[in-house]
C-alpha atoms as a PDB file:
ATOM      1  CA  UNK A   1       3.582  -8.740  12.053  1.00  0.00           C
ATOM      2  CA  UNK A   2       0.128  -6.789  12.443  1.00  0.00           C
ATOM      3  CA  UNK A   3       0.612  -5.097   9.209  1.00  0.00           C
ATOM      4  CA  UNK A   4       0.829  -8.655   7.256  1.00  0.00           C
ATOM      5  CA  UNK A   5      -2.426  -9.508   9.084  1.00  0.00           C
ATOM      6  CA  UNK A   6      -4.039  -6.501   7.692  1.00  0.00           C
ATOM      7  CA  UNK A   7      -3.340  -7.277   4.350  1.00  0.00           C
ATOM      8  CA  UNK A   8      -4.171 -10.508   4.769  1.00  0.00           C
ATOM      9  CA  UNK A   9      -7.292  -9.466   5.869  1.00  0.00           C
ATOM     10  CA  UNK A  10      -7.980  -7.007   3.430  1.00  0.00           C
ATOM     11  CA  UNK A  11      -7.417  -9.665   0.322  1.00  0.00           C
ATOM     12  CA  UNK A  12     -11.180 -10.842   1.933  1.00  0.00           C
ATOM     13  CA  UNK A  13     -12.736  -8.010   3.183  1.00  0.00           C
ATOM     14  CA  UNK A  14     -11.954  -5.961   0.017  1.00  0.00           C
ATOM     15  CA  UNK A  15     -15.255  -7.656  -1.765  1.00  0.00           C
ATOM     16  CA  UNK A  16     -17.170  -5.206  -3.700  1.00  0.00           C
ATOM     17  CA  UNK A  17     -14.872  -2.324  -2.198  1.00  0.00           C
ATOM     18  CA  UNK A  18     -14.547  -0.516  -5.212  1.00  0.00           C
ATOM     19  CA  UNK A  19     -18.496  -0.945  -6.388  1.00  0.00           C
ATOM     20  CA  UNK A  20     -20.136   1.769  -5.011  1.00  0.00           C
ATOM     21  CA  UNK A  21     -20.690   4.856  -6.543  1.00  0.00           C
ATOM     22  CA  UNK A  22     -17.898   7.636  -6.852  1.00  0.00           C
ATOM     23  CA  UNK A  23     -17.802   9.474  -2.539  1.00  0.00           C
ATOM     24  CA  UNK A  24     -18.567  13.335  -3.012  1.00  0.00           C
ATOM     25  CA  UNK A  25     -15.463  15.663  -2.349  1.00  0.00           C
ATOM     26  CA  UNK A  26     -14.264  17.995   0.071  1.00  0.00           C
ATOM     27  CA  UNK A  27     -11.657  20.213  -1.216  1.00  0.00           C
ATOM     28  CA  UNK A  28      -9.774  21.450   2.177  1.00  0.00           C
ATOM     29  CA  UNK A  29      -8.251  24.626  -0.233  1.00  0.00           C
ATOM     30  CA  UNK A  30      -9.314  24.144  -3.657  1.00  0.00           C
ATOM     31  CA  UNK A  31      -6.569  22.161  -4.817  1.00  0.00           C
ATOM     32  CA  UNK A  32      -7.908  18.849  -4.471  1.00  0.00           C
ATOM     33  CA  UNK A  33      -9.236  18.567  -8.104  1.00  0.00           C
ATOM     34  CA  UNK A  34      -5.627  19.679  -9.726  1.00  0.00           C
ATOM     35  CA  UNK A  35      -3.718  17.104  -7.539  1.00  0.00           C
ATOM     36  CA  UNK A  36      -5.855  14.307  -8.709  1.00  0.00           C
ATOM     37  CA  UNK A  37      -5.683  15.261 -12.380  1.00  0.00           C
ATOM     38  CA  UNK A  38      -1.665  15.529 -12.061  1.00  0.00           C
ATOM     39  CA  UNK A  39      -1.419  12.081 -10.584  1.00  0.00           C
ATOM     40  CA  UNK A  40      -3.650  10.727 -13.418  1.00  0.00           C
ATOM     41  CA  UNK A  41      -1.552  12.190 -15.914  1.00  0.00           C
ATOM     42  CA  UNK A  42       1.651  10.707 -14.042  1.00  0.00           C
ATOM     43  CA  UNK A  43      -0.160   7.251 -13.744  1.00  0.00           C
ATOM     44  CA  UNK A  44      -0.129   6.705 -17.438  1.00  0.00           C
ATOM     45  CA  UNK A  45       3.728   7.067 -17.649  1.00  0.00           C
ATOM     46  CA  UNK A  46       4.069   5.048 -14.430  1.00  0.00           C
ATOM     47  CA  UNK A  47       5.697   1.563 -14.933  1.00  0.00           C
ATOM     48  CA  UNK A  48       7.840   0.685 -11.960  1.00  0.00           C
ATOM     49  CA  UNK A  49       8.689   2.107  -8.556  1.00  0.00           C
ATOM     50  CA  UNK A  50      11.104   0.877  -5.893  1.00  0.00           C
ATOM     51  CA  UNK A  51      12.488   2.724  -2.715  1.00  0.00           C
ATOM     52  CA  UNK A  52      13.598   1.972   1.005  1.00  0.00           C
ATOM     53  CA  UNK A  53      10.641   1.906   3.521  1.00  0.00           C
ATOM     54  CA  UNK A  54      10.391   2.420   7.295  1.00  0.00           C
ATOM     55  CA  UNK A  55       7.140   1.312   8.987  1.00  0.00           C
ATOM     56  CA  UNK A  56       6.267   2.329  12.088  1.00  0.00           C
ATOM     57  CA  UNK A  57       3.643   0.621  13.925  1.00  0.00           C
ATOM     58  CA  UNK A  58       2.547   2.022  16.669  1.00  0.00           C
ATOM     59  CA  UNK A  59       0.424  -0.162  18.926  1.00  0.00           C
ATOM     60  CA  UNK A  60      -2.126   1.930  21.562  1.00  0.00           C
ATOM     61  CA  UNK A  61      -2.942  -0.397  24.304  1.00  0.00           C
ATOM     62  CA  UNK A  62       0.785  -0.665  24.919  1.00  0.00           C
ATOM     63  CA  UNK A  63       1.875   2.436  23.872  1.00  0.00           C
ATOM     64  CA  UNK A  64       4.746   1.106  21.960  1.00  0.00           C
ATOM     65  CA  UNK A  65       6.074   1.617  18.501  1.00  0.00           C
ATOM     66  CA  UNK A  66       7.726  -1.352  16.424  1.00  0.00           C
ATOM     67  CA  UNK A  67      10.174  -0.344  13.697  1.00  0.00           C
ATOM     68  CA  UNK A  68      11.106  -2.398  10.454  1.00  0.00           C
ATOM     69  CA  UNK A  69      12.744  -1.065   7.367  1.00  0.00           C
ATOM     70  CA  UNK A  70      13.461  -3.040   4.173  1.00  0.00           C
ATOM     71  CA  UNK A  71      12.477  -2.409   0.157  1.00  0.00           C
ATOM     72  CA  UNK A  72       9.433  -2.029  -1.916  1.00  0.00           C
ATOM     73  CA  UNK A  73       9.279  -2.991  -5.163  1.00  0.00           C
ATOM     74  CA  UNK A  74       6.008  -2.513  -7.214  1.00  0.00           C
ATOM     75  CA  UNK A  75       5.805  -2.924 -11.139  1.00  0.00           C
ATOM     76  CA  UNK A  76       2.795  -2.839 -13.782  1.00  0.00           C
ATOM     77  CA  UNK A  77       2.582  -5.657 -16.517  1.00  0.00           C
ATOM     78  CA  UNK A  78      -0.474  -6.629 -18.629  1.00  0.00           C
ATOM     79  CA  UNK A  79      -1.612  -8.712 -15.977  1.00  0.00           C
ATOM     80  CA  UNK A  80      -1.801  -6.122 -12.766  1.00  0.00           C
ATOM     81  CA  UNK A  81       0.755  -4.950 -10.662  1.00  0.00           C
ATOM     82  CA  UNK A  82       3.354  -7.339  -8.866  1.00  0.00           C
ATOM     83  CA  UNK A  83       4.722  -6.108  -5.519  1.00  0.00           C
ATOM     84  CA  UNK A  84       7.322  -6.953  -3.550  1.00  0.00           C
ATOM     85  CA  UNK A  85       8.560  -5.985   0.232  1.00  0.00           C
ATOM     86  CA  UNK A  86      11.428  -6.891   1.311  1.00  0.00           C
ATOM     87  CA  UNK A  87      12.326  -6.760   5.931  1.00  0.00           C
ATOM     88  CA  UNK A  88      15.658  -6.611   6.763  1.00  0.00           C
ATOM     89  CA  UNK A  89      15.087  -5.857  10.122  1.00  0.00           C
ATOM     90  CA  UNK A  90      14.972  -6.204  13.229  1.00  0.00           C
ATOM     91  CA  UNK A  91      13.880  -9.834  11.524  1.00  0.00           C
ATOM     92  CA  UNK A  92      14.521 -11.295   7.579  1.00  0.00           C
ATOM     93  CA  UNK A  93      10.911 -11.390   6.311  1.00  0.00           C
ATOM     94  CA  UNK A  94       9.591 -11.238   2.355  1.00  0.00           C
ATOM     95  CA  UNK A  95       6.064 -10.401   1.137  1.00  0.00           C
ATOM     96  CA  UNK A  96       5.001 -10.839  -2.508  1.00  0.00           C
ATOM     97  CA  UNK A  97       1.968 -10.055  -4.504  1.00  0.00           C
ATOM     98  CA  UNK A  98       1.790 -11.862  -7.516  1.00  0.00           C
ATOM     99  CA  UNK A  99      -0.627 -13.538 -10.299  1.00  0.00           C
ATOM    100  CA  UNK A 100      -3.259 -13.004  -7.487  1.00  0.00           C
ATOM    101  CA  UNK A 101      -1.625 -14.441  -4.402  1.00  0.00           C
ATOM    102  CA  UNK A 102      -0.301 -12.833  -1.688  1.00  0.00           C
ATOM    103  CA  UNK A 103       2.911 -14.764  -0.076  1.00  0.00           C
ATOM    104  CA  UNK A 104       4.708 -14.099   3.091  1.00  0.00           C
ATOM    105  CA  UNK A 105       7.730 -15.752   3.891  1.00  0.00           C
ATOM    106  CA  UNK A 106       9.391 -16.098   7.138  1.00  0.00           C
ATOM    107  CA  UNK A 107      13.179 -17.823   6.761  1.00  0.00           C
ATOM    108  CA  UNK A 108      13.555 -17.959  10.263  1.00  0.00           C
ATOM    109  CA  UNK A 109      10.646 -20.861  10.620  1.00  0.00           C
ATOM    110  CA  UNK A 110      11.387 -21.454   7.209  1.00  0.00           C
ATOM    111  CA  UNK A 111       7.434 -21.140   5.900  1.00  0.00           C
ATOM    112  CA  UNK A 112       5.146 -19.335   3.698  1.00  0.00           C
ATOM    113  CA  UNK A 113       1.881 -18.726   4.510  1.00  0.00           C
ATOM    114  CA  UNK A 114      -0.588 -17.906   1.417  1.00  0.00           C
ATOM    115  CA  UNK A 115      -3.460 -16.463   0.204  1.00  0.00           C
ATOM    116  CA  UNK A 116      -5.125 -15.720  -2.660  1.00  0.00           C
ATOM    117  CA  UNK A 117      -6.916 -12.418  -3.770  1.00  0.00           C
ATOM    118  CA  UNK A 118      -9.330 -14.520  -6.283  1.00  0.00           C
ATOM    119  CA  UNK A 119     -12.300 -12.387  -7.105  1.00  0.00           C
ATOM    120  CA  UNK A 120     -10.790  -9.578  -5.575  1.00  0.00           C
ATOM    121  CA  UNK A 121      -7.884  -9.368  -7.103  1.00  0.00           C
ATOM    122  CA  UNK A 122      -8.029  -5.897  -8.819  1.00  0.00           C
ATOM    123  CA  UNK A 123      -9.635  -4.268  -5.578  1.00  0.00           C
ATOM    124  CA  UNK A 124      -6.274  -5.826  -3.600  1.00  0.00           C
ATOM    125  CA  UNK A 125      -4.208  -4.374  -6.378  1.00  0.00           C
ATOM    126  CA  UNK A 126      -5.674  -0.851  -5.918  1.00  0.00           C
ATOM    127  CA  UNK A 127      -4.888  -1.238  -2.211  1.00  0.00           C
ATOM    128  CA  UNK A 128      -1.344  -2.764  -2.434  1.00  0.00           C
ATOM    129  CA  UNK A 129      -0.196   0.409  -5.149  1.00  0.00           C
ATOM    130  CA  UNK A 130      -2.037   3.141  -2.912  1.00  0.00           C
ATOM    131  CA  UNK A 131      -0.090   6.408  -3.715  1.00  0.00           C
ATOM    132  CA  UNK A 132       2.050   4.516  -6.472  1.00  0.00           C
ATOM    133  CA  UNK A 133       1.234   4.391 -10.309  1.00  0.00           C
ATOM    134  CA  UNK A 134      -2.378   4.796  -9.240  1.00  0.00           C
ATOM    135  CA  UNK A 135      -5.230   6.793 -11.115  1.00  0.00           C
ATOM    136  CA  UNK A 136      -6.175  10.086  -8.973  1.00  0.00           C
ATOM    137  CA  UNK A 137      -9.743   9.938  -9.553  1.00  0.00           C
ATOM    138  CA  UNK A 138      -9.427   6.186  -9.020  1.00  0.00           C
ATOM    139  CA  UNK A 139      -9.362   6.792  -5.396  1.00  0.00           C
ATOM    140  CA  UNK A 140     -12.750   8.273  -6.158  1.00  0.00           C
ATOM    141  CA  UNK A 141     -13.809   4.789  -6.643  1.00  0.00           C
ATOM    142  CA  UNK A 142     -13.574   3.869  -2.786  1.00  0.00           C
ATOM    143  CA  UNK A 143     -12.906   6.861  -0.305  1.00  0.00           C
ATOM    144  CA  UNK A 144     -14.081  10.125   0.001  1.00  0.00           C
ATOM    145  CA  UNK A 145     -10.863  12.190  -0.575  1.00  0.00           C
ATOM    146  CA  UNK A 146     -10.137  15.515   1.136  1.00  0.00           C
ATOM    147  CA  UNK A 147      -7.474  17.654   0.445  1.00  0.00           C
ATOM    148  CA  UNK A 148      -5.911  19.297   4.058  1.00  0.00           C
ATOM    149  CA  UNK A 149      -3.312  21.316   2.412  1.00  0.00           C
ATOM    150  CA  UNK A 150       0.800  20.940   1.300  1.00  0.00           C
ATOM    151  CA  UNK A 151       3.442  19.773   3.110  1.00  0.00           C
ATOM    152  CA  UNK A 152       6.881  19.465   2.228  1.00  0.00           C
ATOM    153  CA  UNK A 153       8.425  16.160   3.348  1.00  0.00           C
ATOM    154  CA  UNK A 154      11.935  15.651   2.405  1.00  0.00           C
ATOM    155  CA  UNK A 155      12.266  18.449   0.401  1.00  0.00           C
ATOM    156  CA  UNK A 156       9.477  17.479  -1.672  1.00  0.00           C
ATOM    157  CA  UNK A 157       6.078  19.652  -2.130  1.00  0.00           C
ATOM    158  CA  UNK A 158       3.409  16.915  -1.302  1.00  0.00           C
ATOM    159  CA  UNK A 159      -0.494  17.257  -1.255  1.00  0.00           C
ATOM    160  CA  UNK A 160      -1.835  15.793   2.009  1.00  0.00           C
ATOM    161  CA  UNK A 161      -5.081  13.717   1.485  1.00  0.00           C
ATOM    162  CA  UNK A 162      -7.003  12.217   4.199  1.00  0.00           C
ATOM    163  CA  UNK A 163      -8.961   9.000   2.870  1.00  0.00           C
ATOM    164  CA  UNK A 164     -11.932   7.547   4.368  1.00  0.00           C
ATOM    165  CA  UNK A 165     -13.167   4.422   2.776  1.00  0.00           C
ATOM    166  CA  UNK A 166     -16.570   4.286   1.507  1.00  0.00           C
ATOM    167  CA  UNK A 167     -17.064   0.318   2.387  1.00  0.00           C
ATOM    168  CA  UNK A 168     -18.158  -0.567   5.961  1.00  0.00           C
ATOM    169  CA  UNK A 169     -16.014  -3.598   5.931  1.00  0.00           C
ATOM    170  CA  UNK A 170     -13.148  -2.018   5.069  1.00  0.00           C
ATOM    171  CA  UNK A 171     -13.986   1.014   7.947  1.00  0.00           C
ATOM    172  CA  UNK A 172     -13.721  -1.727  10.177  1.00  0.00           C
ATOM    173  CA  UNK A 173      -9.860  -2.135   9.911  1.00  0.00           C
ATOM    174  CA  UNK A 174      -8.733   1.183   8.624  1.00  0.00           C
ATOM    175  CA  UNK A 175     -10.845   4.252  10.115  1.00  0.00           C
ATOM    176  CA  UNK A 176      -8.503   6.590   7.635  1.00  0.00           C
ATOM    177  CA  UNK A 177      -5.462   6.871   5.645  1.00  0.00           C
ATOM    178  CA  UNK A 178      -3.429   9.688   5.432  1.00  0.00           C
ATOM    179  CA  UNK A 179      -1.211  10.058   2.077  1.00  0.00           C
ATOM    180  CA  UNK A 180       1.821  12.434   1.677  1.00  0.00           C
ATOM    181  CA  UNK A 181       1.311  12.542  -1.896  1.00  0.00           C
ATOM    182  CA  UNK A 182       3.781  14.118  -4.629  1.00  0.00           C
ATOM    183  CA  UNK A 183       1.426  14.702  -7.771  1.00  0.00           C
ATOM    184  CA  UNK A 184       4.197  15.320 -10.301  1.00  0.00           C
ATOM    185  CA  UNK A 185       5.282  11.431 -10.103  1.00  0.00           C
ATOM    186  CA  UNK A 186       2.237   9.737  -8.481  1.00  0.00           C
ATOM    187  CA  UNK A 187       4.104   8.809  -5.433  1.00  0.00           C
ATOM    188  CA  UNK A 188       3.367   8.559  -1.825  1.00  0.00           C
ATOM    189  CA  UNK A 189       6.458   9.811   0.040  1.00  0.00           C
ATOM    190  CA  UNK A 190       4.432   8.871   3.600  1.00  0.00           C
ATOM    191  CA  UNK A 191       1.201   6.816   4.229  1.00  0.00           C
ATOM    192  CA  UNK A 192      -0.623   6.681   7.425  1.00  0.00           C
ATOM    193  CA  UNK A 193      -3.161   3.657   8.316  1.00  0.00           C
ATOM    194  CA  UNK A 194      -5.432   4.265  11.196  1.00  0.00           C
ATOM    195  CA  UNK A 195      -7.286   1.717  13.026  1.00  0.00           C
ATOM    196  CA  UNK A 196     -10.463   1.885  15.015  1.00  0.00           C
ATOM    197  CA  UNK A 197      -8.535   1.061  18.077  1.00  0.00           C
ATOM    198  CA  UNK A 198      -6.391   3.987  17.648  1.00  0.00           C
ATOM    199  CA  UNK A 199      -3.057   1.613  16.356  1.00  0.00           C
ATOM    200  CA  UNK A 200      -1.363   3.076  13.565  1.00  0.00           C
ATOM    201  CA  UNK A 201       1.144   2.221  10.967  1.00  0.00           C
ATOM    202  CA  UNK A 202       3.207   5.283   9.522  1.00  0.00           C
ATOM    203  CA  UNK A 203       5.559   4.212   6.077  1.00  0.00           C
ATOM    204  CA  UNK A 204       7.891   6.356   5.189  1.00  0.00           C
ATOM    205  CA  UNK A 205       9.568   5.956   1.480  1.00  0.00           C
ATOM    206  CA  UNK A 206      12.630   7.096   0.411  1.00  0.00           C
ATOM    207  CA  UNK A 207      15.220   6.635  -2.299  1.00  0.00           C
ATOM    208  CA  UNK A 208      12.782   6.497  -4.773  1.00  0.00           C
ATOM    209  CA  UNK A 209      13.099   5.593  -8.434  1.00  0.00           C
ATOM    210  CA  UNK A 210      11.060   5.175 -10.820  1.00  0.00           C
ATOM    211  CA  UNK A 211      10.333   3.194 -14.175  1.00  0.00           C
ATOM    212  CA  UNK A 212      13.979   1.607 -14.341  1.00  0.00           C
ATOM    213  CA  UNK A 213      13.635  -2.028 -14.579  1.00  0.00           C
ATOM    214  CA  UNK A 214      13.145  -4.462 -11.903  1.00  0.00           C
ATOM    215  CA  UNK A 215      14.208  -7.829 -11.816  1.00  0.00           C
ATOM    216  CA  UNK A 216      12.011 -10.920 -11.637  1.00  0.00           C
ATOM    217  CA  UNK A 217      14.043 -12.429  -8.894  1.00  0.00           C
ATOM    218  CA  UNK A 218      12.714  -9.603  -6.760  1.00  0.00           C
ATOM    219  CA  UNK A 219       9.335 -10.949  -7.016  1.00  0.00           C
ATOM    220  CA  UNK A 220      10.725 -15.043  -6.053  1.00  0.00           C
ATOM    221  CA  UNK A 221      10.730 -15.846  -2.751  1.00  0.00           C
ATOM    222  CA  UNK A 222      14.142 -17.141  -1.575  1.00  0.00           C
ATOM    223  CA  UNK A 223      13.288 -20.750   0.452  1.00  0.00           C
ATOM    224  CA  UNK A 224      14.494 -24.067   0.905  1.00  0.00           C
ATOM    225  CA  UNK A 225      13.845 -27.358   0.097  1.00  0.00           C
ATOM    226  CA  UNK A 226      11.985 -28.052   3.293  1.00  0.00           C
ATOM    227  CA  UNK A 227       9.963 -24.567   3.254  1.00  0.00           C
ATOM    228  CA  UNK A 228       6.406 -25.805   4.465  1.00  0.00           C
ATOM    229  CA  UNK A 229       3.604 -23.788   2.624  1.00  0.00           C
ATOM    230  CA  UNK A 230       0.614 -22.744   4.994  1.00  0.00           C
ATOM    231  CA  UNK A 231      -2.771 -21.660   3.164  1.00  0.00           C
ATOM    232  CA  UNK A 232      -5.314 -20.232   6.025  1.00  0.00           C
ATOM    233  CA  UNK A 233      -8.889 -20.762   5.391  1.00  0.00           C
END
């Protein structure tokens, strides 16, 4: 559940995120530069993505670590990017970005809770399709970017970049972000999310295709007639 509360979060806190000027760059071994050109160049051919996901969410003051695994869908139209998780387990839960809103539903109390991106709509956008489709030098926009080196994660040569964001409000919820980044498709294989308190949420992707087409049903939430709608202020 924490990581739906932290995008909820982030669909306020993301106000002027990407507004400040570009962060300055630390290039752990020279490669940084290369990697971010290569995912530009693979951003303009990116249309759609979908894989399997495990997140891990590991919780500190506990020292416990809740699993869930399901599918990610994520797609570029003229309008933005629609996105689309899917938990199958351990509990049936959907979560859709679309035309600005950001929907959870939760069969098993039958309700959707909802909340909408407004103003900040691209920013959320840029957040929701980290390490997939994305510009390189976009990131540019809102974290300093270092490069730590390659790693190969499931066979695949990846670029490891550590993000810290450059807004204050945004450093309150995510002290870094750690992408496992494969430059020749502009994919993340793995994403990290730190939090001040030292909780973390690891995804892991795999399965991966890209640009085949995706359809609109993946983006509908499933409900009932009696599914009761909850908008928090």
């Amino acid at each position: 559940m924490k990581h739906i509360l932290l995008l909820s979060a982030l669909l306020f806190a993301l106000s002027g995120f990407a507004q400040k000027p570009a962060a300055a760059r630390t290039d752990g071994d020279g490669d940084l530069e290369a990697v971010l050109s290569r995912m530009d160049k693979a951003s303009a051919a990116f249309k759609s993505a979908q894989a399997n996901f495990q997140w891990d969410q590991y919780q500190k003051v506990v020292d416990e670590t809740d699993v869930q695994k399901g599918q990610v869908y994520f797609r570029r139209n003229h309008n933005g990017i629609d996105a689309a998780f899917h938990i199958t387990s351990p509990a049936t839960k959907s979560i859709v970005f679309k035309d600005g809103k950001l929907r959870m539903y939760e069969p098993k109390i039958d309700q959707i809770t909802e909340r909408d991106a407004g103003k900040n709509k691209a920013d959320v956008e840029a957040f929701m399709s980290l390490g997939f489709g994305g510009r390189g030098h976009d990131l540019l926009k809102s974290y300093q970017v270092k490069m730590t080196g390659w790693e190969t994660v499931d066979q695949v040569k990846t670029a490891r970049l550590e993000l810290v964001a450059i807004s204050d409000k945004v450093r309150n919820m995510l002290s870094r972000v750690v992408l496992w980044v494969d430059p020749e498709r502009d994919i993340s294989i793995k994403q990290q999310f730190f939090e001040p308190s030292g909780d973390y949420r690891l995804a892991h992707y795999t399965d991966i295709k890209l640009n085949s087409r995706i359809s609109d049903a993946v983006f509908t939430l499933k409900t009932t007639s009696n599914t009761k709608v909850v908008r928090p202020q």
